[in-house]
PDB file of N, CA and C in Angstrom:
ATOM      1  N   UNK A   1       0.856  -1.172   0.000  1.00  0.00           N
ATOM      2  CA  UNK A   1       0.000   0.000   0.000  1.00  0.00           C
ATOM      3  C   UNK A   1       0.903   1.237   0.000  1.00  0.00           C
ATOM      4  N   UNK A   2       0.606   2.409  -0.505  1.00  0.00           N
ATOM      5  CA  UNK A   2       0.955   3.081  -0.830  1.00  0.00           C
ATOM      6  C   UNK A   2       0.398   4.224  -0.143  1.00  0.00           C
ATOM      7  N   UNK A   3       0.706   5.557   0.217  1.00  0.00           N
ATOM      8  CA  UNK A   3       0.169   6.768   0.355  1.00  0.00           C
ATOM      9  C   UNK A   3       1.179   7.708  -0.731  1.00  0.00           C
ATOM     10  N   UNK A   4      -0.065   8.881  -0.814  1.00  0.00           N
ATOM     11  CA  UNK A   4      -0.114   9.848  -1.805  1.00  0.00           C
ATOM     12  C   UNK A   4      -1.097  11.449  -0.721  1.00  0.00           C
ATOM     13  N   UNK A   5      -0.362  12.278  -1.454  1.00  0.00           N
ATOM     14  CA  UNK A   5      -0.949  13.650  -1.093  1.00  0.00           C
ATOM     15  C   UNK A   5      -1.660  14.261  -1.863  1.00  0.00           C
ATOM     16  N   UNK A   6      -3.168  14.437  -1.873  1.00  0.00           N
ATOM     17  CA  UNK A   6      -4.204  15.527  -2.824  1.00  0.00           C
ATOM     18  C   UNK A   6      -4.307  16.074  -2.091  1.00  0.00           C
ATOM     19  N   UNK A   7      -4.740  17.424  -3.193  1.00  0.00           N
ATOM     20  CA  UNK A   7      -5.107  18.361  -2.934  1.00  0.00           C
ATOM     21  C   UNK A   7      -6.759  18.645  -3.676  1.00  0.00           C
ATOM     22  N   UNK A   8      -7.633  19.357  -2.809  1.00  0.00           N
ATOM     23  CA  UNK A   8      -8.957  19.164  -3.273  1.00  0.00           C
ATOM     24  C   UNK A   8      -9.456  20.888  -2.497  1.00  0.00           C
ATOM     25  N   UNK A   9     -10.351  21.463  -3.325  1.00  0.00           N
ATOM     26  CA  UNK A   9     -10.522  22.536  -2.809  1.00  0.00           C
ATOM     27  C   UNK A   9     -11.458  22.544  -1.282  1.00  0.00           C
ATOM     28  N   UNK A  10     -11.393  23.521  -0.485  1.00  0.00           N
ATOM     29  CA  UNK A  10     -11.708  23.447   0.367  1.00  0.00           C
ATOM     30  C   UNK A  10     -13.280  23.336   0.655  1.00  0.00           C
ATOM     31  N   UNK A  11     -14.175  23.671   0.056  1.00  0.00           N
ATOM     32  CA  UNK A  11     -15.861  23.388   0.164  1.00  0.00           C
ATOM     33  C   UNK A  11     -15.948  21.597  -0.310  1.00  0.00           C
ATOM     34  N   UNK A  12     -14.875  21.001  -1.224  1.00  0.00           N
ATOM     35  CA  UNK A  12     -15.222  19.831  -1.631  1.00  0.00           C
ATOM     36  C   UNK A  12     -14.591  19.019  -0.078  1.00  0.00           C
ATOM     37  N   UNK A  13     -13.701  19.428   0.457  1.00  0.00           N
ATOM     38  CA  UNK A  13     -12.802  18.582   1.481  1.00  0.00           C
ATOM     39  C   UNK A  13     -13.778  18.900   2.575  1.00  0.00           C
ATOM     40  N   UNK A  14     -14.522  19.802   2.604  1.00  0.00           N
ATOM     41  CA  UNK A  14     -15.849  20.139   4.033  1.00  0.00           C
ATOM     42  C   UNK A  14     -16.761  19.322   3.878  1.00  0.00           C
ATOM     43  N   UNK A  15     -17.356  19.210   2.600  1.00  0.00           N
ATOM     44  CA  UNK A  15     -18.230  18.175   2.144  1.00  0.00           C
ATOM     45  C   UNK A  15     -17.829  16.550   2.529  1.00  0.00           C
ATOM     46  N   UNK A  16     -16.917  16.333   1.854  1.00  0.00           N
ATOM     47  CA  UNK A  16     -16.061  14.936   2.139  1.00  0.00           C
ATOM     48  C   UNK A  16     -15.950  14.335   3.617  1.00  0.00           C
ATOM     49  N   UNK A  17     -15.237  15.771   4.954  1.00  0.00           N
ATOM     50  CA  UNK A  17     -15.453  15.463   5.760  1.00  0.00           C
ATOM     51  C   UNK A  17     -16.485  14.860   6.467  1.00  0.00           C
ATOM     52  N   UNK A  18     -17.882  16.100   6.047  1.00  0.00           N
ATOM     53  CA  UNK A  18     -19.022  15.674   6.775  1.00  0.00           C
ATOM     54  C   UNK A  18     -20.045  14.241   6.493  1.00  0.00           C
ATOM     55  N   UNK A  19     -19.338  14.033   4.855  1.00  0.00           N
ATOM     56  CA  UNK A  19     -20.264  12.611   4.898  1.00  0.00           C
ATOM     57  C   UNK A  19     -19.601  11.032   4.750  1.00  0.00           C
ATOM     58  N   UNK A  20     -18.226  11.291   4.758  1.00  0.00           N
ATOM     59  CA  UNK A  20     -17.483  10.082   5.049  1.00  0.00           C
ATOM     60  C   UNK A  20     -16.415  10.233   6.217  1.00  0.00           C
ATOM     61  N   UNK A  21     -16.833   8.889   6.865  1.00  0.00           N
ATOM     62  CA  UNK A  21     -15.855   8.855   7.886  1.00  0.00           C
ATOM     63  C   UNK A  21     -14.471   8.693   7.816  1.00  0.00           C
ATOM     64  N   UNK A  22     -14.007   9.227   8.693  1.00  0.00           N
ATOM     65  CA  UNK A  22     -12.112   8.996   8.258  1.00  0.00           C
ATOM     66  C   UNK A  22     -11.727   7.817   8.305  1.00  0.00           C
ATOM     67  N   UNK A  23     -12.692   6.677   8.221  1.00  0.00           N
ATOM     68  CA  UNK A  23     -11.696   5.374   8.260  1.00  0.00           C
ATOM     69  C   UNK A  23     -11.966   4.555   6.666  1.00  0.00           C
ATOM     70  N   UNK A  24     -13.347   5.605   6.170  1.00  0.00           N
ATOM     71  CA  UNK A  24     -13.487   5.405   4.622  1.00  0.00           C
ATOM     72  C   UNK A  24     -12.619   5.924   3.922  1.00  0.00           C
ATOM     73  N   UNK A  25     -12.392   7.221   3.907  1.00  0.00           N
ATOM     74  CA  UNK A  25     -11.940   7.821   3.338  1.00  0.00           C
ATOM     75  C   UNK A  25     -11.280   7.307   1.723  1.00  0.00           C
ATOM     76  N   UNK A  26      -9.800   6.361   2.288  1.00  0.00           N
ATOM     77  CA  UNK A  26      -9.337   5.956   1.519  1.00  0.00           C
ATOM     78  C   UNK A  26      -9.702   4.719   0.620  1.00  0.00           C
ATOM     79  N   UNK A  27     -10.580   4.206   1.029  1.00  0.00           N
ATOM     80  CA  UNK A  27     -11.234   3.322   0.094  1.00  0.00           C
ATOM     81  C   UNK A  27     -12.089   4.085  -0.826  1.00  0.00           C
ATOM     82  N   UNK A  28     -12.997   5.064  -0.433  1.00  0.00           N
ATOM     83  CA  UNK A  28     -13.748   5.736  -1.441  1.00  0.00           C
ATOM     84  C   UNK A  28     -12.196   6.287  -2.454  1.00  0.00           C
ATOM     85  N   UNK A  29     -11.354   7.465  -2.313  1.00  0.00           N
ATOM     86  CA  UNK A  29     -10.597   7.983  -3.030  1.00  0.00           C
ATOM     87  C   UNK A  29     -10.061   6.147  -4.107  1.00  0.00           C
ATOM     88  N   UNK A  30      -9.989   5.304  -3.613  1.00  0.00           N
ATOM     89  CA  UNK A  30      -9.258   4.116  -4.007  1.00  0.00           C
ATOM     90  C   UNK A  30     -10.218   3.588  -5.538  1.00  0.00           C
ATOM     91  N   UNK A  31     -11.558   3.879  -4.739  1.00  0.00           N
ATOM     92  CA  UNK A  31     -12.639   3.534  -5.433  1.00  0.00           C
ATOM     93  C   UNK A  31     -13.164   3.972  -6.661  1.00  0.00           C
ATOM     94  N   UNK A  32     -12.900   5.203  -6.744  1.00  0.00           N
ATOM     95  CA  UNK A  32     -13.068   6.326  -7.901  1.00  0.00           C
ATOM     96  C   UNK A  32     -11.869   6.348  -8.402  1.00  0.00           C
ATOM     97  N   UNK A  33     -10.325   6.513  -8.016  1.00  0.00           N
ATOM     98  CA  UNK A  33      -9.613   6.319  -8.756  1.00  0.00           C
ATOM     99  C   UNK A  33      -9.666   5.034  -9.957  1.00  0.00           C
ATOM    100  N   UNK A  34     -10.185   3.595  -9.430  1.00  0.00           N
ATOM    101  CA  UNK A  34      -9.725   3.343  -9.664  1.00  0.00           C
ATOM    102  C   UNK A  34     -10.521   3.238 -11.432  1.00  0.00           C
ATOM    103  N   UNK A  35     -11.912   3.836 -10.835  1.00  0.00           N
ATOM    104  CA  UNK A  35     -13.133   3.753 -12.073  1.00  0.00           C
ATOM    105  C   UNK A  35     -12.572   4.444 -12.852  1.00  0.00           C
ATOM    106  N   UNK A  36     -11.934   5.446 -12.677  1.00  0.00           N
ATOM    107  CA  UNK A  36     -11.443   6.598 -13.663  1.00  0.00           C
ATOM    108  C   UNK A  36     -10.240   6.005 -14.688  1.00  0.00           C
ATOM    109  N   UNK A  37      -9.566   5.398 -14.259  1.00  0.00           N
ATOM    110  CA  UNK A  37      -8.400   4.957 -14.431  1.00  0.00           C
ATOM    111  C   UNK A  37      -8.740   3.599 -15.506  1.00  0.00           C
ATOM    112  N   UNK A  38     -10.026   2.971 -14.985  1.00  0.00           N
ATOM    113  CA  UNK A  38     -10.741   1.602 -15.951  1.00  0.00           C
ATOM    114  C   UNK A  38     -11.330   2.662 -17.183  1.00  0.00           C
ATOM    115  N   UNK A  39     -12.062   3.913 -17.001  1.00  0.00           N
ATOM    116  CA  UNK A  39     -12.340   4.488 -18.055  1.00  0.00           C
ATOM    117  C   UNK A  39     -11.307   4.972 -18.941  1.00  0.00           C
ATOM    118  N   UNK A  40     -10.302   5.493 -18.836  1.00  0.00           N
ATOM    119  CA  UNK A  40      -9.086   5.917 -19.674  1.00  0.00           C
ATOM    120  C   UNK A  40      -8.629   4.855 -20.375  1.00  0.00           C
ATOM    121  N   UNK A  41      -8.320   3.676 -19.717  1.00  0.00           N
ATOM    122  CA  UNK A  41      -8.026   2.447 -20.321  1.00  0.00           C
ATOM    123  C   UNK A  41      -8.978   2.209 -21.072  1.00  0.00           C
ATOM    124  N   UNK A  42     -10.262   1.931 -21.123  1.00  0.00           N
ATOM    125  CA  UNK A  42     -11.087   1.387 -22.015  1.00  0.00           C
ATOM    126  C   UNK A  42     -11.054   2.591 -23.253  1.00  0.00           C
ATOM    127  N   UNK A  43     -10.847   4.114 -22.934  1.00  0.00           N
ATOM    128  CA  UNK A  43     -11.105   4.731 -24.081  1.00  0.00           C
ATOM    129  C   UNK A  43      -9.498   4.512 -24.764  1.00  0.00           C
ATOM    130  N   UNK A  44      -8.430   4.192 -24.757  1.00  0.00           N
ATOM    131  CA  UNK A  44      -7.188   3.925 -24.704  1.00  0.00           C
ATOM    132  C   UNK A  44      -7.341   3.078 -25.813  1.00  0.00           C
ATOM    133  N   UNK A  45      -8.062   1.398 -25.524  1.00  0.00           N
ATOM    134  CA  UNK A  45      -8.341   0.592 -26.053  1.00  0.00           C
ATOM    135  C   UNK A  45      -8.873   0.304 -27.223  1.00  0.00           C
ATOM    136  N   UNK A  46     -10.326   1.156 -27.242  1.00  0.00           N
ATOM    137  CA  UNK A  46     -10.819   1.583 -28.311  1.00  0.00           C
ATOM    138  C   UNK A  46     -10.435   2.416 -28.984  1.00  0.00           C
ATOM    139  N   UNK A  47      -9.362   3.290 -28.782  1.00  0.00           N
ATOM    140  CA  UNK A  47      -8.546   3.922 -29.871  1.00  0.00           C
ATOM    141  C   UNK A  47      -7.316   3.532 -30.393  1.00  0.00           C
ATOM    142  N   UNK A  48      -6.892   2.438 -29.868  1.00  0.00           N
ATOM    143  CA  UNK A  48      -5.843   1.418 -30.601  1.00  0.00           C
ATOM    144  C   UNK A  48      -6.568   0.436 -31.372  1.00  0.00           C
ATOM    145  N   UNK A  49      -7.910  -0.195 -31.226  1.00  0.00           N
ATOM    146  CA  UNK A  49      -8.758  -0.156 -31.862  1.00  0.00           C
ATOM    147  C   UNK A  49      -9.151   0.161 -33.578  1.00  0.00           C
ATOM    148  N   UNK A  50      -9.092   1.310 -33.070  1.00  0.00           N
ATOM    149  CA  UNK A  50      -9.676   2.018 -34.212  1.00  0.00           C
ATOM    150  C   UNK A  50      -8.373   2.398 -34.897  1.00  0.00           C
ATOM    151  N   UNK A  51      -7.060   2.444 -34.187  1.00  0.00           N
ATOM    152  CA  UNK A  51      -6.059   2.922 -35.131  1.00  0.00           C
ATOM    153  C   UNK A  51      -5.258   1.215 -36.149  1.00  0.00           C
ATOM    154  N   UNK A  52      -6.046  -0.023 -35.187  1.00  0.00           N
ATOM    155  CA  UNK A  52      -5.836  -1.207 -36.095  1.00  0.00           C
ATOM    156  C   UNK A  52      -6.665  -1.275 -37.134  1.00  0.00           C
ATOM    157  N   UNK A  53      -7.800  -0.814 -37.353  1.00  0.00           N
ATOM    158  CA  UNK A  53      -8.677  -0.575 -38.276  1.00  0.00           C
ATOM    159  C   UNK A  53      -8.520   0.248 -39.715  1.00  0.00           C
ATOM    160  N   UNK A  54      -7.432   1.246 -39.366  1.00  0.00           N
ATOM    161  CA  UNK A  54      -7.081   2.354 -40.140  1.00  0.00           C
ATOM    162  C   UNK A  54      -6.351   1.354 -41.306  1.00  0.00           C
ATOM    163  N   UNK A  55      -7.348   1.461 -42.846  1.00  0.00           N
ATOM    164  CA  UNK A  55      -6.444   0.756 -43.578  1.00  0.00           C
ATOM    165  C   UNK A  55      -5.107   1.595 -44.575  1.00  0.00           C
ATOM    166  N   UNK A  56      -5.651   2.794 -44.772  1.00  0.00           N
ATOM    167  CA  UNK A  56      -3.998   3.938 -44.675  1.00  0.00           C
ATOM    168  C   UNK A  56      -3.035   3.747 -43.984  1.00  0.00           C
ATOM    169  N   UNK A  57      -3.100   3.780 -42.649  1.00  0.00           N
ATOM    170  CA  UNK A  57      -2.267   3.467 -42.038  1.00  0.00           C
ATOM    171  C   UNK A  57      -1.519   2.202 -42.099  1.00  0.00           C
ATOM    172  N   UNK A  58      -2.458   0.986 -41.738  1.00  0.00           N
ATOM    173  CA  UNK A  58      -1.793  -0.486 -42.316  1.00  0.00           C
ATOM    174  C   UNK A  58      -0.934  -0.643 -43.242  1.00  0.00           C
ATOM    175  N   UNK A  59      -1.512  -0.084 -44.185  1.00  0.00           N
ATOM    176  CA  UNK A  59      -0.948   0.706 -45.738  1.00  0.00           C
ATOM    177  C   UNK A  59       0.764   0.951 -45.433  1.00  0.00           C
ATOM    178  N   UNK A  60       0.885   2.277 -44.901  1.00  0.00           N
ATOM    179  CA  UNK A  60       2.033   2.741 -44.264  1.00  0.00           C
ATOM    180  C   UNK A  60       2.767   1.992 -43.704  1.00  0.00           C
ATOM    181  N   UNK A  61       2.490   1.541 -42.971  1.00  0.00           N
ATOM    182  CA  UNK A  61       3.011   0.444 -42.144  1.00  0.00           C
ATOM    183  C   UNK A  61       3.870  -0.510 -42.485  1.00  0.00           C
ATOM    184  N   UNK A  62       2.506  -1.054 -43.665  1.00  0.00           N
ATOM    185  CA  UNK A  62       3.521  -2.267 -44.499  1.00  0.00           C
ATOM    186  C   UNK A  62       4.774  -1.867 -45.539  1.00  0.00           C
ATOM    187  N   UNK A  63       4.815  -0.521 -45.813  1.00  0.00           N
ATOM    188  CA  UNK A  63       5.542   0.240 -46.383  1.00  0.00           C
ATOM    189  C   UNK A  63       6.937   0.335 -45.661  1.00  0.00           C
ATOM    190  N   UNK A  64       6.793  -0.070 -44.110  1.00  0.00           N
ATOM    191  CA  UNK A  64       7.614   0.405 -43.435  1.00  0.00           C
ATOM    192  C   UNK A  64       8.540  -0.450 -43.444  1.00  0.00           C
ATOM    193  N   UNK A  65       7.609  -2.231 -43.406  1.00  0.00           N
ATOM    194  CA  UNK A  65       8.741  -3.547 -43.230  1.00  0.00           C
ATOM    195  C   UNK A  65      10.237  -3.950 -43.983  1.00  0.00           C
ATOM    196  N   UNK A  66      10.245  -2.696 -45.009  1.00  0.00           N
ATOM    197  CA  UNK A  66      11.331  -2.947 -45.663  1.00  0.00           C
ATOM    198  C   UNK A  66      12.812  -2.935 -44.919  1.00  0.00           C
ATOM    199  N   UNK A  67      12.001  -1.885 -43.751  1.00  0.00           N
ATOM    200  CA  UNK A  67      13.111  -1.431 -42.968  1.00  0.00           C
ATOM    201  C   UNK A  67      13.786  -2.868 -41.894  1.00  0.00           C
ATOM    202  N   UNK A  68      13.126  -3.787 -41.715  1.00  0.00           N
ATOM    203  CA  UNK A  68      13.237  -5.098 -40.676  1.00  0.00           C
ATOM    204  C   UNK A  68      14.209  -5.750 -41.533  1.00  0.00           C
ATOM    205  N   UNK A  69      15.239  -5.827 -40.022  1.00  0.00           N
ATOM    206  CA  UNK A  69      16.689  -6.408 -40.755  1.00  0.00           C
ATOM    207  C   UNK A  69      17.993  -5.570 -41.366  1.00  0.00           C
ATOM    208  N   UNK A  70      17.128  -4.253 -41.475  1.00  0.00           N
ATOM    209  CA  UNK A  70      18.515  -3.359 -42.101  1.00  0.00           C
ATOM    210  C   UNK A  70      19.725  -3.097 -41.678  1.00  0.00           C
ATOM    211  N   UNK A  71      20.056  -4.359 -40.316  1.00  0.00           N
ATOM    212  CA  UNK A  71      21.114  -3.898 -39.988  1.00  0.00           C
ATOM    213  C   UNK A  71      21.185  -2.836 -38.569  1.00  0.00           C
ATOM    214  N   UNK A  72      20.847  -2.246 -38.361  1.00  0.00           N
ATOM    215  CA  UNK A  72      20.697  -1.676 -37.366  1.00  0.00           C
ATOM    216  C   UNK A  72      19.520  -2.385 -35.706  1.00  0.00           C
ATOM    217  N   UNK A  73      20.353  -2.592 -35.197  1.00  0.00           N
ATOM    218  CA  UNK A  73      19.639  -3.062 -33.517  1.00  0.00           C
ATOM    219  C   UNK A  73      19.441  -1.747 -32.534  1.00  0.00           C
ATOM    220  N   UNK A  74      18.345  -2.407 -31.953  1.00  0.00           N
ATOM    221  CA  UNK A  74      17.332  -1.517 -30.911  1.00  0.00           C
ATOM    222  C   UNK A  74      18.664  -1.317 -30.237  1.00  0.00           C
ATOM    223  N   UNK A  75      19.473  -2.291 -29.560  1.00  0.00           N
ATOM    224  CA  UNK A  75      20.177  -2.185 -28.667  1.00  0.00           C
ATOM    225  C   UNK A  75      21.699  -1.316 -28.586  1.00  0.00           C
ATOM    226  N   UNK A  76      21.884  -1.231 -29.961  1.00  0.00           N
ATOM    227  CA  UNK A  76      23.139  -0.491 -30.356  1.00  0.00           C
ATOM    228  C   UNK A  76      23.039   1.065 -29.851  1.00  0.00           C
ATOM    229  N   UNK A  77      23.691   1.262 -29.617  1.00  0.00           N
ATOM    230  CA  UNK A  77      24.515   2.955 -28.930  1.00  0.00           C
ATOM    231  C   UNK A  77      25.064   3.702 -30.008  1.00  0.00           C
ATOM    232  N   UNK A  78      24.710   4.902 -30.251  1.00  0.00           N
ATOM    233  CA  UNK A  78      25.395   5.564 -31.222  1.00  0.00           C
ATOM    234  C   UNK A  78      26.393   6.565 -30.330  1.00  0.00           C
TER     235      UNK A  78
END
């Protein structure tokens, strides 16, 4: 487990206080992070998605394979 420091404006942190208890707290923040975080990913997804779909691009792409093998490695240092 981990801790982290937010910051949240002060009418939202009065609010927060008065309707969750301090021993929730961090499960709610845990809880919404983590929905937010499943939504980015899923829109993430569907736009890799849609960029496998792109047949221009594929296009390009396959344009590119000439380059595999030329001699040059990921790993080499210039």
């Amino acid at each position: 487990m981990q801790k982290i420091v937010i910051c949240v404006p002060n009418d939202l942190f009065i609010r927060l206080k008065g309707l969750i208890p301090p021993g929730k707290r961090s499960k709610v923040f845990s809880e919404l992070i983590e929905k937010e975080i499943e939504r980015r990913e899923e829109a993430l997804y569907r736009c890799a998605c849609e960029v496998e779909k792109d047949e221009n691009l594929n296009k390009e792409m396959e344009d590119w394979n000439v380059t595999v093998g030329d001699g040059i490695a990921e790993s080499e240092t210039w």
